[in-house]
C-alpha atoms as a PDB file:
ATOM      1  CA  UNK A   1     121.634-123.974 114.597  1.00  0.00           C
ATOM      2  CA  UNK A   2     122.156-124.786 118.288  1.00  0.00           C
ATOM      3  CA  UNK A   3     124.602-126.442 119.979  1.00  0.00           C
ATOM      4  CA  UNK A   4     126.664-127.914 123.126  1.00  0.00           C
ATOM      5  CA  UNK A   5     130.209-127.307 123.964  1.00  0.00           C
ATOM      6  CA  UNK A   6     132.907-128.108 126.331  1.00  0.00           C
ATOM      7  CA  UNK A   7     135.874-128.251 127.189  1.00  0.00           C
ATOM      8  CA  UNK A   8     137.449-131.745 128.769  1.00  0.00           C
ATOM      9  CA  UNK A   9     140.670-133.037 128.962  1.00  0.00           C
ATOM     10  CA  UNK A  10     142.492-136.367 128.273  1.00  0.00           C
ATOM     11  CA  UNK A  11     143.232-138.234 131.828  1.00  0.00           C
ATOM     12  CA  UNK A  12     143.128-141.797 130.465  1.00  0.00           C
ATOM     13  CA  UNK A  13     144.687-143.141 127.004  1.00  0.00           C
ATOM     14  CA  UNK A  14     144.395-147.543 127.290  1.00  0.00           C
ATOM     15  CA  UNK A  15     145.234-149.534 123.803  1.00  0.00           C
ATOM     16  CA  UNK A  16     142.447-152.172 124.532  1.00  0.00           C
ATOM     17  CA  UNK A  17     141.840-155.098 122.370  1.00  0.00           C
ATOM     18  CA  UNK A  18     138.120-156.513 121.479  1.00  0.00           C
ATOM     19  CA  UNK A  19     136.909-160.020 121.722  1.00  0.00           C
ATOM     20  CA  UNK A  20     137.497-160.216 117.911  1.00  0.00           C
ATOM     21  CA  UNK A  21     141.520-159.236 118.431  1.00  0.00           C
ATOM     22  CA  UNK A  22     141.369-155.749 116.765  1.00  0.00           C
ATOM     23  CA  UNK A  23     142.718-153.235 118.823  1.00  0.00           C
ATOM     24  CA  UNK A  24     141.432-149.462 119.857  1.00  0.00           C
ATOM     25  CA  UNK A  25     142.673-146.900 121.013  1.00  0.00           C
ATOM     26  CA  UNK A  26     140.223-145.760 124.452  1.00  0.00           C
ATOM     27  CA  UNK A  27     140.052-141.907 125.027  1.00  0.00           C
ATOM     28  CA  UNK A  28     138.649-140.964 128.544  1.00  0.00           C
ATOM     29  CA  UNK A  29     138.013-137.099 128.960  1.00  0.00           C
ATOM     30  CA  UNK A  30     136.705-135.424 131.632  1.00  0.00           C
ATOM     31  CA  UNK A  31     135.566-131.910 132.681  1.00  0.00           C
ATOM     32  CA  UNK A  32     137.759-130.157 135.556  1.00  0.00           C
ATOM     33  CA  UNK A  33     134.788-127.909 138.053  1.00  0.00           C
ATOM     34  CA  UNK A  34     135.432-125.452 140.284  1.00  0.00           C
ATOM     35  CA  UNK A  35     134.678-126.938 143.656  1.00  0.00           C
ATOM     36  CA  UNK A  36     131.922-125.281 145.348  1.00  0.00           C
ATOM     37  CA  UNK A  37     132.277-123.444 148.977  1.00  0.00           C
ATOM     38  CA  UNK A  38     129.852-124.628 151.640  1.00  0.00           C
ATOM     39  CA  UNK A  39     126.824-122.590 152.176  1.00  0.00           C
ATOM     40  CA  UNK A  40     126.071-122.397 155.998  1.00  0.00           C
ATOM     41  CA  UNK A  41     123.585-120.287 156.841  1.00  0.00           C
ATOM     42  CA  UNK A  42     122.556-119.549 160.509  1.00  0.00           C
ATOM     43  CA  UNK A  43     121.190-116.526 162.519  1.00  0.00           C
ATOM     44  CA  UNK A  44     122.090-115.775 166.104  1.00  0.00           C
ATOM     45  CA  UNK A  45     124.963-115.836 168.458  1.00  0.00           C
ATOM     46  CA  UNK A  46     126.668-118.630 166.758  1.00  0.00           C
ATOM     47  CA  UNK A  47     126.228-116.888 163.034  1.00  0.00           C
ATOM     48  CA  UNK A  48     130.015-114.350 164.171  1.00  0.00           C
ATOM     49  CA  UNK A  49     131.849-117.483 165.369  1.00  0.00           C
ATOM     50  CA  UNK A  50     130.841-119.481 161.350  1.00  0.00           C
ATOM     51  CA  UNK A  51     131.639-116.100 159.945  1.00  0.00           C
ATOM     52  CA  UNK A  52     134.988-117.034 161.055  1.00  0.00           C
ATOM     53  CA  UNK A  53     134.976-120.703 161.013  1.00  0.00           C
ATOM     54  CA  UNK A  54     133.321-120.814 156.907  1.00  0.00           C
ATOM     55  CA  UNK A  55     137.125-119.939 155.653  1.00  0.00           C
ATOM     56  CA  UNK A  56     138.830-121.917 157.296  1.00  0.00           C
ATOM     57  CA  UNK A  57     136.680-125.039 156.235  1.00  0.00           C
ATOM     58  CA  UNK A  58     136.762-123.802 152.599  1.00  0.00           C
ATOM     59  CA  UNK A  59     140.108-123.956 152.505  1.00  0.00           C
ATOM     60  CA  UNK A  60     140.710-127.612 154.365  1.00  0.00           C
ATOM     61  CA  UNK A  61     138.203-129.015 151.486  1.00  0.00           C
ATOM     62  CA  UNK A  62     139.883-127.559 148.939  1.00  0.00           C
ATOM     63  CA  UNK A  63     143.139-128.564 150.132  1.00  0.00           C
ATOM     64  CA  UNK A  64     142.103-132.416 149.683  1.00  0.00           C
ATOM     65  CA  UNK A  65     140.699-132.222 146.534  1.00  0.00           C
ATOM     66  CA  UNK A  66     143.072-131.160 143.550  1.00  0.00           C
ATOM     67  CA  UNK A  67     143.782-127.498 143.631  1.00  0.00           C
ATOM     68  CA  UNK A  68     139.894-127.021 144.442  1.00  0.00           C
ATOM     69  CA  UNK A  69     139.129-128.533 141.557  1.00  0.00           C
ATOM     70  CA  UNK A  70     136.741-131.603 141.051  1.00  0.00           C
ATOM     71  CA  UNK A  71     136.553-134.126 137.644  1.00  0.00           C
ATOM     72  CA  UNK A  72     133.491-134.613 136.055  1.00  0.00           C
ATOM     73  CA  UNK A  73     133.951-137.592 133.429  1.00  0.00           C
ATOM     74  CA  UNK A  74     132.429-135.897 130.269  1.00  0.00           C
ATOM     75  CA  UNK A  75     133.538-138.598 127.233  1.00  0.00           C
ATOM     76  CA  UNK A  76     134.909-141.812 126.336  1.00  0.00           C
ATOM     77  CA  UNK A  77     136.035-141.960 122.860  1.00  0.00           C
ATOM     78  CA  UNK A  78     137.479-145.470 121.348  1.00  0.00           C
ATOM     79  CA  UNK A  79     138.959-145.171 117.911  1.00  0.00           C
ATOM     80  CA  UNK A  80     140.461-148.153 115.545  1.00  0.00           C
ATOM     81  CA  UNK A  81     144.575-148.068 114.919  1.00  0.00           C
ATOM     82  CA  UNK A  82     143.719-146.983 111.532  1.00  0.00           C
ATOM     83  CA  UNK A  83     141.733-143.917 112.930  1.00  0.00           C
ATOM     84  CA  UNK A  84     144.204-142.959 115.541  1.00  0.00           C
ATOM     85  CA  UNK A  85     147.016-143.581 113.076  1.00  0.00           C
ATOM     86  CA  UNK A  86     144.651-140.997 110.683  1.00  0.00           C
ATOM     87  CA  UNK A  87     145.142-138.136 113.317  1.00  0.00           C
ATOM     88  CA  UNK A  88     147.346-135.371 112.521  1.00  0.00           C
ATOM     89  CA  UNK A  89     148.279-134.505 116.299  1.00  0.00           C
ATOM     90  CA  UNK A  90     147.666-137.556 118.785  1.00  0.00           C
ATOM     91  CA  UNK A  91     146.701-136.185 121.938  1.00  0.00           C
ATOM     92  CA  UNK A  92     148.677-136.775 125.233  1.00  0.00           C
ATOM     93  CA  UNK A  93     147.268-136.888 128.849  1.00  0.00           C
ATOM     94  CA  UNK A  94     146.887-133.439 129.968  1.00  0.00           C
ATOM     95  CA  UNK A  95     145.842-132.188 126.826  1.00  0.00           C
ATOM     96  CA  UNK A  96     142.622-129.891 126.774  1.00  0.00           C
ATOM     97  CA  UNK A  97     140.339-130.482 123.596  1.00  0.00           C
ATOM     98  CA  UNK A  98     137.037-128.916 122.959  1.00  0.00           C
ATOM     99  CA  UNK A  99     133.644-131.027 122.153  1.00  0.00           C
ATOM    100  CA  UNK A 100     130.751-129.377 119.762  1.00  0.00           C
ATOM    101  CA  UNK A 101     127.899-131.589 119.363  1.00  0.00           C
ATOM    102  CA  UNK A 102     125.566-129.665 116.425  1.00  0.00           C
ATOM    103  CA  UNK A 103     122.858-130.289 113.985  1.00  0.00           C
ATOM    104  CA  UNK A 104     119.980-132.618 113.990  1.00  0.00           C
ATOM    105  CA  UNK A 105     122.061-135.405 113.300  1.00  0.00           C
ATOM    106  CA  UNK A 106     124.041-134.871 116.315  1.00  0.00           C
ATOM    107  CA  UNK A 107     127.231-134.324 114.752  1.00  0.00           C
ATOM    108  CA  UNK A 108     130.377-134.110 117.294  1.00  0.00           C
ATOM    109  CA  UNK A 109     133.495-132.156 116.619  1.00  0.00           C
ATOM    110  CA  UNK A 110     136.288-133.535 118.547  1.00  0.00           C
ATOM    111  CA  UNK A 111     138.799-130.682 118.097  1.00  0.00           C
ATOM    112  CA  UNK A 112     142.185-131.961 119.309  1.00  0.00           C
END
């Protein structure tokens, strides 16, 4: 049987309320990246001096980005109060889950 995974963690957790006055719980997970280095390619005189200049740049971008790391939003998940109050851990922001969708069906295993 084949099947996706990831990992994503919890960076949003909103008690929203819908037009009919029940209230969920709104999940919003996303996927933390590596972030790429440039790729700079040139041939000449001027290929020494980006030899020199590449790491330097790669390090600025990184530097204004979090710890060279970009967020990909991967899931929003909205459960009812009786749902979230079903879960045996509640997840907290910060917390890394993992995401298998399976099966023909598309079944998804949320394990938190």
């Amino acid at each position: 049987m084949l099947e996706v995974k990831f990992k994503a963690v919890l960076v949003s957790k909103t008690l929203i309320t819908d037009p009919t006055g029940e209230n969920f719980v709104k999940l919003e997970f996303v996927e933390e990246r590596e972030v790429p280095g440039p790729i700079i390619t040139m041939q000449g005189p001027q290929s020494e001096l980006m030899r020199e200049v590449i790491p330097v740049v790669s390090q600025v971008i990184r530097s204004l980005t979090a710890r060279g790391r970009m967020r990909y939003p991967r899931l929003v998940l909205y459960l009812s109060e009786d749902e979230w109050s079903k879960l045996p851990r509640k997840p907290d922001i910060g917390d890394e889950i993992e995401v298998v969708i399976r099966g023909k069906e598309y079944k998804v295993d949320v394990n938190i």
